[in-house]
PDB file of N, CA and C in Angstrom:
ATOM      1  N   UNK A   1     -35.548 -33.768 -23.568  1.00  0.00           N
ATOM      2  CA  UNK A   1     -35.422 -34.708 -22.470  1.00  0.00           C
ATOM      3  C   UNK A   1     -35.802 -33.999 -21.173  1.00  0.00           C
ATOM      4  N   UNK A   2     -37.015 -34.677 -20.768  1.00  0.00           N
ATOM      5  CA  UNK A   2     -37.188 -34.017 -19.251  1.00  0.00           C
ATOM      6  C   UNK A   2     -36.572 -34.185 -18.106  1.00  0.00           C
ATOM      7  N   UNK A   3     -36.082 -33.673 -16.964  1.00  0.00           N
ATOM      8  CA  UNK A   3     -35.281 -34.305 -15.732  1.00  0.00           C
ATOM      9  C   UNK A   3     -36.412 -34.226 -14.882  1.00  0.00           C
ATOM     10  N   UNK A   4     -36.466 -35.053 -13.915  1.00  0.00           N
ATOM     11  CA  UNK A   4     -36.942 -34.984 -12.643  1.00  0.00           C
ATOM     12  C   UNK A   4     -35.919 -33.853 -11.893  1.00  0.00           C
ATOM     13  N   UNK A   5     -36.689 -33.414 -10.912  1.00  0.00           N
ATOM     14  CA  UNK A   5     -36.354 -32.496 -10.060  1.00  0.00           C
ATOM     15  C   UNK A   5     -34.770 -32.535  -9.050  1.00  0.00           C
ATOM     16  N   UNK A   6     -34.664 -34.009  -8.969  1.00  0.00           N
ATOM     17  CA  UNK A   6     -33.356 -34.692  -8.300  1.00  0.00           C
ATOM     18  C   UNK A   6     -32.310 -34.377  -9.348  1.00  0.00           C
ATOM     19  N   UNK A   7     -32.729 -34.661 -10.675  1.00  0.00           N
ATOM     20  CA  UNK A   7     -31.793 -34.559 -12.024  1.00  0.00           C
ATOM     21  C   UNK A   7     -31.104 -33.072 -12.294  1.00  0.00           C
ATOM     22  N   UNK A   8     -32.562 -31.879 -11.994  1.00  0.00           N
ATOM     23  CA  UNK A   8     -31.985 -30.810 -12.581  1.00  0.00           C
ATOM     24  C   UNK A   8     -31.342 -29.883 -10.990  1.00  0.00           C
ATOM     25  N   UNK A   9     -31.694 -30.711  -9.880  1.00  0.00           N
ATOM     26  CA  UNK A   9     -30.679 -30.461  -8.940  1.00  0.00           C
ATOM     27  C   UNK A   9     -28.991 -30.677  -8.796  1.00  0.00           C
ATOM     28  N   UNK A  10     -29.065 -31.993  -9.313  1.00  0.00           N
ATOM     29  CA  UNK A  10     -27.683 -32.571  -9.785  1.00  0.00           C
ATOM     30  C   UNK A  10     -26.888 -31.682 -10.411  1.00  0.00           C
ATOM     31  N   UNK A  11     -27.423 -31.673 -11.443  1.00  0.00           N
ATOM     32  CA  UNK A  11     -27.227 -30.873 -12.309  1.00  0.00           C
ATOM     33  C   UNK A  11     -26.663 -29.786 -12.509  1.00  0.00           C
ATOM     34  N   UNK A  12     -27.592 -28.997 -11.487  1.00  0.00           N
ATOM     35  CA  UNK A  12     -26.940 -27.762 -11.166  1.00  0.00           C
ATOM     36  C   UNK A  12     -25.842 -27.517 -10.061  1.00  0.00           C
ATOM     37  N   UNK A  13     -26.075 -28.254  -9.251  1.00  0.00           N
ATOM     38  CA  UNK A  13     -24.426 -28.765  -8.643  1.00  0.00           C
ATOM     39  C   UNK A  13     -23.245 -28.935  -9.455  1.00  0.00           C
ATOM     40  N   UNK A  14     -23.302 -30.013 -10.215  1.00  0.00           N
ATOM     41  CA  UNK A  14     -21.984 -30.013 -11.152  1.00  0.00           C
ATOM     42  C   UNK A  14     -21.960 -28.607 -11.322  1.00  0.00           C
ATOM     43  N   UNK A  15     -22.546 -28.126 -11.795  1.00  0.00           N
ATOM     44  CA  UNK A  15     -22.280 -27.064 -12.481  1.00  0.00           C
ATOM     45  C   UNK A  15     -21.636 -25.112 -11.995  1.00  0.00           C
ATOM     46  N   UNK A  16     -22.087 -25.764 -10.354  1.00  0.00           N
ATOM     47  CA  UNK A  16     -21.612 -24.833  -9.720  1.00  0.00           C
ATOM     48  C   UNK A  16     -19.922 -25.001  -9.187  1.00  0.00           C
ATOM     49  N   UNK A  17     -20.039 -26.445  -8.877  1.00  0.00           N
ATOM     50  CA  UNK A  17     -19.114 -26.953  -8.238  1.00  0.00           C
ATOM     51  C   UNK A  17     -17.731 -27.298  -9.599  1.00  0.00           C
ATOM     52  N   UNK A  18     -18.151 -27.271 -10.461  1.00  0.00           N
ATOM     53  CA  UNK A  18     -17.362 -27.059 -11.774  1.00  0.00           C
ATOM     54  C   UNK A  18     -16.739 -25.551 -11.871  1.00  0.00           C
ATOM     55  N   UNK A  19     -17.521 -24.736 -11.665  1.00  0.00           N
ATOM     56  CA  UNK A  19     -17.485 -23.581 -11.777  1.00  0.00           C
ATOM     57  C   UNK A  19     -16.295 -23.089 -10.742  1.00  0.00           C
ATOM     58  N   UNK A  20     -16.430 -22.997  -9.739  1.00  0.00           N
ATOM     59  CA  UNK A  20     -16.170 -22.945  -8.548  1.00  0.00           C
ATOM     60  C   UNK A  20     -14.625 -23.651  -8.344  1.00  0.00           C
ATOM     61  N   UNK A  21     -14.774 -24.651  -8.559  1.00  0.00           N
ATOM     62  CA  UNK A  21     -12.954 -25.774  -8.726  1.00  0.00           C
ATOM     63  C   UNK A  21     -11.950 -25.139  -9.222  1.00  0.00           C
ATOM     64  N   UNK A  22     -12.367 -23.901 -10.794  1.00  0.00           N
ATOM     65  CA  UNK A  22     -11.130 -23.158 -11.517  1.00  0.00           C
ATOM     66  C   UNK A  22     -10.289 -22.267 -10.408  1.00  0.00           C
ATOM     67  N   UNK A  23      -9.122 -22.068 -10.505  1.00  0.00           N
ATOM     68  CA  UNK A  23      -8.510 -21.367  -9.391  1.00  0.00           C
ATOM     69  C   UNK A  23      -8.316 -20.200  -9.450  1.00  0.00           C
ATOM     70  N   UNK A  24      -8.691 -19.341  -9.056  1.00  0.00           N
ATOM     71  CA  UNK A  24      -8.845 -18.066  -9.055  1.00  0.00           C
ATOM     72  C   UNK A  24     -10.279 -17.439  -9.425  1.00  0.00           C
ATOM     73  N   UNK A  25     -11.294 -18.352  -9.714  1.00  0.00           N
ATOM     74  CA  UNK A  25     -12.404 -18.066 -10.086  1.00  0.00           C
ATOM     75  C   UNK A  25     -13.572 -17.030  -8.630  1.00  0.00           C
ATOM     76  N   UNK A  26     -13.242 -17.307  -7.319  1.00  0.00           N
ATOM     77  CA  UNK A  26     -13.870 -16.630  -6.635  1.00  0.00           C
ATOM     78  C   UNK A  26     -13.291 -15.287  -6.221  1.00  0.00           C
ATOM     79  N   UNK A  27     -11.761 -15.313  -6.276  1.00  0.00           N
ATOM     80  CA  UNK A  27     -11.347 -14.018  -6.123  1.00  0.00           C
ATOM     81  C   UNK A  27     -11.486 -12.928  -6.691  1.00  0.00           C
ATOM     82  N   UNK A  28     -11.397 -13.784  -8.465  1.00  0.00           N
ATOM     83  CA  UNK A  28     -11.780 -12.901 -10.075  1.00  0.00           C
ATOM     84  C   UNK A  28     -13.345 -12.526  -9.700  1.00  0.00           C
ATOM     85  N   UNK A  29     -13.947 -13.059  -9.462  1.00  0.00           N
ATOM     86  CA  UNK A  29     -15.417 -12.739  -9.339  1.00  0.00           C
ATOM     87  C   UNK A  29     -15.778 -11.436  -8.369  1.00  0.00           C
ATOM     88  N   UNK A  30     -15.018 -11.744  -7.040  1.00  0.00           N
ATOM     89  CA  UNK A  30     -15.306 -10.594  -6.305  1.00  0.00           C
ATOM     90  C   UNK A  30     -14.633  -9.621  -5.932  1.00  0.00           C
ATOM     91  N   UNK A  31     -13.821  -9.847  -6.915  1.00  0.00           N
ATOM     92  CA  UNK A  31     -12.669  -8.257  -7.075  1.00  0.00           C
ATOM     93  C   UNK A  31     -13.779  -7.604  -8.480  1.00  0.00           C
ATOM     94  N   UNK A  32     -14.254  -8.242  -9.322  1.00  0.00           N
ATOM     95  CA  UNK A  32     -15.129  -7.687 -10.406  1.00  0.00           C
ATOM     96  C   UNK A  32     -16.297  -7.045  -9.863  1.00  0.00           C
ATOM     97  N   UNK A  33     -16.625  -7.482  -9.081  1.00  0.00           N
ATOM     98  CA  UNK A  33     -17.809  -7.145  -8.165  1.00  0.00           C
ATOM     99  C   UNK A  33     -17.745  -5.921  -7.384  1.00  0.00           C
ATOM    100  N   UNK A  34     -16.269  -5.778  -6.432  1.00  0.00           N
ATOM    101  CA  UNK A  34     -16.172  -4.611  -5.731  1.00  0.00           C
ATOM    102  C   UNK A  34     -15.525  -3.455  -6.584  1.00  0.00           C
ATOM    103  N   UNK A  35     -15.008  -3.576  -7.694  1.00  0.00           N
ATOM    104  CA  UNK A  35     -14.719  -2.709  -8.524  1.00  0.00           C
ATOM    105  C   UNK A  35     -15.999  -2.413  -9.079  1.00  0.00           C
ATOM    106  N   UNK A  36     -17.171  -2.665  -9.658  1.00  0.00           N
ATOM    107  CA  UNK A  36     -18.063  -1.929 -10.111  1.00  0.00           C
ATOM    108  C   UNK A  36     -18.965  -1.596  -8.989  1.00  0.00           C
ATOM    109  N   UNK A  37     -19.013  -2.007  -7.579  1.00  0.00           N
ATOM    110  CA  UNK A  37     -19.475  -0.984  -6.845  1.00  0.00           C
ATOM    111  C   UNK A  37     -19.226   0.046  -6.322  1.00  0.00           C
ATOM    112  N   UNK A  38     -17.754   0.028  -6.183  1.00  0.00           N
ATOM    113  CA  UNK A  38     -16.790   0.835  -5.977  1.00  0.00           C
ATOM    114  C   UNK A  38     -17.143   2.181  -7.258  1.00  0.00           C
ATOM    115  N   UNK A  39     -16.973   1.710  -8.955  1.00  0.00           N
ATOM    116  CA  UNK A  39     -17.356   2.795  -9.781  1.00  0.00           C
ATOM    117  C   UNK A  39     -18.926   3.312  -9.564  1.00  0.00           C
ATOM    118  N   UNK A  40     -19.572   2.255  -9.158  1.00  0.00           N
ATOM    119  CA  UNK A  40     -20.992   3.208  -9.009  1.00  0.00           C
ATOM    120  C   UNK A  40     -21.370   4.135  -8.019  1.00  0.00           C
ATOM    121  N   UNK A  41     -20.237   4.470  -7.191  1.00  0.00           N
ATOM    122  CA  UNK A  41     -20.206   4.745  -5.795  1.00  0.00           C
ATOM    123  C   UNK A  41     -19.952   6.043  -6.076  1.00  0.00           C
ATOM    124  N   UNK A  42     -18.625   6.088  -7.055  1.00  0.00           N
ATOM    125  CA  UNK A  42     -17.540   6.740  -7.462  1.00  0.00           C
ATOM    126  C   UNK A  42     -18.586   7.654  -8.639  1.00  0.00           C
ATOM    127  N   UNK A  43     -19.752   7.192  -8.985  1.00  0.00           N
ATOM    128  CA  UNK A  43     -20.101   8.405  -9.841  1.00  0.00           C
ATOM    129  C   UNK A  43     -21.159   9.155  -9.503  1.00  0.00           C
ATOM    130  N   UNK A  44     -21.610   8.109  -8.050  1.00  0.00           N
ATOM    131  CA  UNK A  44     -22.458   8.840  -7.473  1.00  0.00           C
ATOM    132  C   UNK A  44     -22.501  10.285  -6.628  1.00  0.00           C
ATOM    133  N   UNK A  45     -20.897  10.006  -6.115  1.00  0.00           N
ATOM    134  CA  UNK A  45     -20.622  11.009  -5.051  1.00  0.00           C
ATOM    135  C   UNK A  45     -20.307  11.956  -5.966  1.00  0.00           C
ATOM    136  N   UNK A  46     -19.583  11.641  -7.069  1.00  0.00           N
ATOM    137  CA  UNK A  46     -18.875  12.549  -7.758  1.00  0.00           C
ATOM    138  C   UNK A  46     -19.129  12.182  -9.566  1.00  0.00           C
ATOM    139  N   UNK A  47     -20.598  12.545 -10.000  1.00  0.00           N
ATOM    140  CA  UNK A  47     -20.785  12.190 -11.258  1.00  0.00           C
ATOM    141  C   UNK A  47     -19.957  12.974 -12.414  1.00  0.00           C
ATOM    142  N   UNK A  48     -19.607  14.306 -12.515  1.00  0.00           N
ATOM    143  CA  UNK A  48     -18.762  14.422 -13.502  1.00  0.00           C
ATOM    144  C   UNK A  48     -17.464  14.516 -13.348  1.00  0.00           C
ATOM    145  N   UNK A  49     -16.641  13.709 -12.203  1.00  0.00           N
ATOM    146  CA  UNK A  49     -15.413  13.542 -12.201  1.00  0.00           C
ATOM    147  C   UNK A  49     -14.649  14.724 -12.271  1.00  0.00           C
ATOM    148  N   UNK A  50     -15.214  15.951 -11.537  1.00  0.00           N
ATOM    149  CA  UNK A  50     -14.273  16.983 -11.249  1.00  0.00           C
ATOM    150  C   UNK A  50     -13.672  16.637  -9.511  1.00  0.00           C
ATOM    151  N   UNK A  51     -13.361  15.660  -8.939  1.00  0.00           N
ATOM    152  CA  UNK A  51     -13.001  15.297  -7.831  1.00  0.00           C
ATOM    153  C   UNK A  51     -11.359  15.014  -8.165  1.00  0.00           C
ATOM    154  N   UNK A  52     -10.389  15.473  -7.447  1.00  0.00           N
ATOM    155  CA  UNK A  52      -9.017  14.187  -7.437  1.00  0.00           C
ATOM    156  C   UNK A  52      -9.771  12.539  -7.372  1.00  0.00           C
ATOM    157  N   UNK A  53      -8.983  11.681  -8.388  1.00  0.00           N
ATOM    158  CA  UNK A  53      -9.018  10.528  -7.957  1.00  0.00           C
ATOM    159  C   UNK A  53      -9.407   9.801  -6.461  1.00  0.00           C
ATOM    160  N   UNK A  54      -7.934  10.434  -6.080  1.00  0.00           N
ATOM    161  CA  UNK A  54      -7.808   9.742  -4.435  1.00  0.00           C
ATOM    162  C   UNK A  54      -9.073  10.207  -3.637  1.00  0.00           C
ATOM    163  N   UNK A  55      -9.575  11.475  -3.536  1.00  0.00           N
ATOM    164  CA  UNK A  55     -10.674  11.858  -3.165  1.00  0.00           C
ATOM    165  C   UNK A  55     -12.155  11.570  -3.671  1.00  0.00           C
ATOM    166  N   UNK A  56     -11.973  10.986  -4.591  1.00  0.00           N
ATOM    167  CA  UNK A  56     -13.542  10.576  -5.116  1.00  0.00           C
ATOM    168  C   UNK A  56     -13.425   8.810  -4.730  1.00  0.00           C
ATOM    169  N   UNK A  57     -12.365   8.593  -4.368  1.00  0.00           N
ATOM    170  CA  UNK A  57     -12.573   6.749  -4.196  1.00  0.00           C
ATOM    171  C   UNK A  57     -12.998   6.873  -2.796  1.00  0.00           C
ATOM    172  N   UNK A  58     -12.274   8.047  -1.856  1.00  0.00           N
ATOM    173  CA  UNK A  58     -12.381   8.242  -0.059  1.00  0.00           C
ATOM    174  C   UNK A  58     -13.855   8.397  -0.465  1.00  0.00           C
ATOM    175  N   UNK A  59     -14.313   9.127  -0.612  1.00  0.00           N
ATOM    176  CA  UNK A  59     -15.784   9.423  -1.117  1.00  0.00           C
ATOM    177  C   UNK A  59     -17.271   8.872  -0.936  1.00  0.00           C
ATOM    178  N   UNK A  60     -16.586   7.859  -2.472  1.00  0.00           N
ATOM    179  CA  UNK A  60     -17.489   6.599  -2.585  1.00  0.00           C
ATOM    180  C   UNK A  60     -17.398   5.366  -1.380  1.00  0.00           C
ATOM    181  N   UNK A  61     -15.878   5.022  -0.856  1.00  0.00           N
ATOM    182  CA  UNK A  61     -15.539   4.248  -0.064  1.00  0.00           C
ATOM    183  C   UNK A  61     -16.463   4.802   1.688  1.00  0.00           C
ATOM    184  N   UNK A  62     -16.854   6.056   1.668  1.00  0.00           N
ATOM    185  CA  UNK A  62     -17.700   6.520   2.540  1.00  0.00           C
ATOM    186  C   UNK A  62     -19.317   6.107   2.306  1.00  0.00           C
ATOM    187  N   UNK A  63     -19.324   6.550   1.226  1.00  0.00           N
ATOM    188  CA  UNK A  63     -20.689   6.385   0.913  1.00  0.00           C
ATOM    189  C   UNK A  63     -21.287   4.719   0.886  1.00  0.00           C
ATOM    190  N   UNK A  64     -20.230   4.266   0.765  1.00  0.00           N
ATOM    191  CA  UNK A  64     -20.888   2.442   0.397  1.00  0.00           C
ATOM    192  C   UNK A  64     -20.588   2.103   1.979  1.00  0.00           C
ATOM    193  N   UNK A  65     -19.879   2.582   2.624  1.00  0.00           N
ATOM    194  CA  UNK A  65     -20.303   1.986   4.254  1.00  0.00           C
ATOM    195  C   UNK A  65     -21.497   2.935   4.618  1.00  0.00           C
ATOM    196  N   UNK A  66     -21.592   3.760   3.955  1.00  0.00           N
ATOM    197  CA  UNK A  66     -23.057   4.722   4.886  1.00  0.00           C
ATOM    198  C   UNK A  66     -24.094   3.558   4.309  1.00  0.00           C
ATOM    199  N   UNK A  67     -24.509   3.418   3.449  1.00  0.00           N
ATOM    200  CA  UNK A  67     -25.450   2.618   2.858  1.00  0.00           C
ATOM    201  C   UNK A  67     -25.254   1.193   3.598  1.00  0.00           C
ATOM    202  N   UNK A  68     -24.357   0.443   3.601  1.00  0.00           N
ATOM    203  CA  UNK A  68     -24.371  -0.865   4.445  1.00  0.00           C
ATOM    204  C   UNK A  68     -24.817  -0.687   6.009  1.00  0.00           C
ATOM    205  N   UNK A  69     -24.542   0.823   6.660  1.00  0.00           N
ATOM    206  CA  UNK A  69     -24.865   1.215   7.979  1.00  0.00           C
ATOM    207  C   UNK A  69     -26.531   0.645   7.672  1.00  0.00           C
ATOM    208  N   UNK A  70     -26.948   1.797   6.375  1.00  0.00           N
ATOM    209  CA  UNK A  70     -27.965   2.120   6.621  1.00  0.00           C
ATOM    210  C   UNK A  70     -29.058   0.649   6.533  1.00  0.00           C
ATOM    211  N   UNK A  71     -28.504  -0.330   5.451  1.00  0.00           N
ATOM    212  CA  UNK A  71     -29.300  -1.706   5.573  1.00  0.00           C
ATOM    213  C   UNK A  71     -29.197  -2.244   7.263  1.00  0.00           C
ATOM    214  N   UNK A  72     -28.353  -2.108   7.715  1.00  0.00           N
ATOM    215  CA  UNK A  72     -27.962  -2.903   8.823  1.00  0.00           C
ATOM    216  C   UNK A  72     -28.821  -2.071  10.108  1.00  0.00           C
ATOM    217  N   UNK A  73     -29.149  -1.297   9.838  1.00  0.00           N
ATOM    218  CA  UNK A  73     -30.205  -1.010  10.837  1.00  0.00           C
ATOM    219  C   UNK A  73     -31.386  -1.106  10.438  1.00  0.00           C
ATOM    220  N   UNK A  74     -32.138  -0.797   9.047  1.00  0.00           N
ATOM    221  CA  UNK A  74     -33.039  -1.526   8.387  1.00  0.00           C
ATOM    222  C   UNK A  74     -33.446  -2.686   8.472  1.00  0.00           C
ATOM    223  N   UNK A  75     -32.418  -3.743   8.755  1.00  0.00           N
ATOM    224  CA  UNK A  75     -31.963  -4.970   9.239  1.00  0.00           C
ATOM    225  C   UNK A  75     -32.921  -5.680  10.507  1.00  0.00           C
ATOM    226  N   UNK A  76     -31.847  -4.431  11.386  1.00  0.00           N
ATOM    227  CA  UNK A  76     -32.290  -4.699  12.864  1.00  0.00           C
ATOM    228  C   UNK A  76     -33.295  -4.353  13.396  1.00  0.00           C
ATOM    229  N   UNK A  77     -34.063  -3.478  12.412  1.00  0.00           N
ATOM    230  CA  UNK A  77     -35.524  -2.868  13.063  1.00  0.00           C
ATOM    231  C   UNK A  77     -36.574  -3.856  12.430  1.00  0.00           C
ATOM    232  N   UNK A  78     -36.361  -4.540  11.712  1.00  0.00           N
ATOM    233  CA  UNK A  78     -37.184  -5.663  10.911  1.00  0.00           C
ATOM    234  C   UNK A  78     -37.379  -6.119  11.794  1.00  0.00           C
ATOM    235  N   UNK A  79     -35.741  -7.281  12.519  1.00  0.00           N
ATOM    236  CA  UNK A  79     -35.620  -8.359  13.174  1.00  0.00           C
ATOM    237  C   UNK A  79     -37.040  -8.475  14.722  1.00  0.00           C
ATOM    238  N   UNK A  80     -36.521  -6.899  15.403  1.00  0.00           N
ATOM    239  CA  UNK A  80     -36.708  -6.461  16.447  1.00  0.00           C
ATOM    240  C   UNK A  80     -39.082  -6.682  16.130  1.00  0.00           C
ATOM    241  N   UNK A  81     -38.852  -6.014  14.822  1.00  0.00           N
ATOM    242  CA  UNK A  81     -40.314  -6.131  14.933  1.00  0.00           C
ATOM    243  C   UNK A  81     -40.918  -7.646  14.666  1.00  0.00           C
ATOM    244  N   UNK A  82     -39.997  -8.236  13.955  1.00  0.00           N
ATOM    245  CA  UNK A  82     -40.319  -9.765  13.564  1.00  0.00           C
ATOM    246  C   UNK A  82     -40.727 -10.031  15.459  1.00  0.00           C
ATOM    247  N   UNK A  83     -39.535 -10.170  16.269  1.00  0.00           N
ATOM    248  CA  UNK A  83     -39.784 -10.720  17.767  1.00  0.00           C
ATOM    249  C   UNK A  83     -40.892 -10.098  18.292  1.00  0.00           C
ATOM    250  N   UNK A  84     -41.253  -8.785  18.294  1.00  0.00           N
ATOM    251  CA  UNK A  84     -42.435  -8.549  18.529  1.00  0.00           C
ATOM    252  C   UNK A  84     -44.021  -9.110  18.426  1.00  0.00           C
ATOM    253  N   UNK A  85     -43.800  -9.304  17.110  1.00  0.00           N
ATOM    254  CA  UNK A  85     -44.957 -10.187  16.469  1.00  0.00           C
ATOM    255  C   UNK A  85     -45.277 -11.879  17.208  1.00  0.00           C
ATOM    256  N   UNK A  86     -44.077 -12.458  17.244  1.00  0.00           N
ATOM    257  CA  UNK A  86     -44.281 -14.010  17.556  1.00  0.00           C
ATOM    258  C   UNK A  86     -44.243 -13.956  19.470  1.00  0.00           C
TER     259      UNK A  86
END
């Protein structure tokens, strides 16, 4: 059965908005989310886990704001050249 484009828009609404209604479903999602960036952070700074715990989370918890610094001026030097251009 084919949908028109309106159909498989619909569609995918329900389906988000289904999704989305369960309670606890966005919190579960982005606590799952910051826990595995958090571990990828965590094995970056410190890949064979000779760190204390508490010190390899300070670590990673450094390293994932250095990296958000670093988009966010990446960011702003885009923007800055975008205005340039027009």
């Amino acid at each position: 059965m084919d949908l028109t484009p309106a159909e498989r828009r619909l569609r995918a609404q329900l389906a988000a908005n289904t999704r989305w209604s369960k309670p606890g479903s966005r919190t579960r999602h982005a606590r799952k989310v910051r826990e595995a960036r958090l571990r990828y952070y965590e094995d970056l700074v410190d890949p064979d886990h000779t760190l204390a715990p508490a010190e390899r989370q300070r670590c990673a918890r450094a390293a994932l704001r250095a990296d958000m610094q670093r988009l966010a001026l990446r960011s702003a030097k885009a923007r800055r050249r975008t205005r340039k251009v027009q």
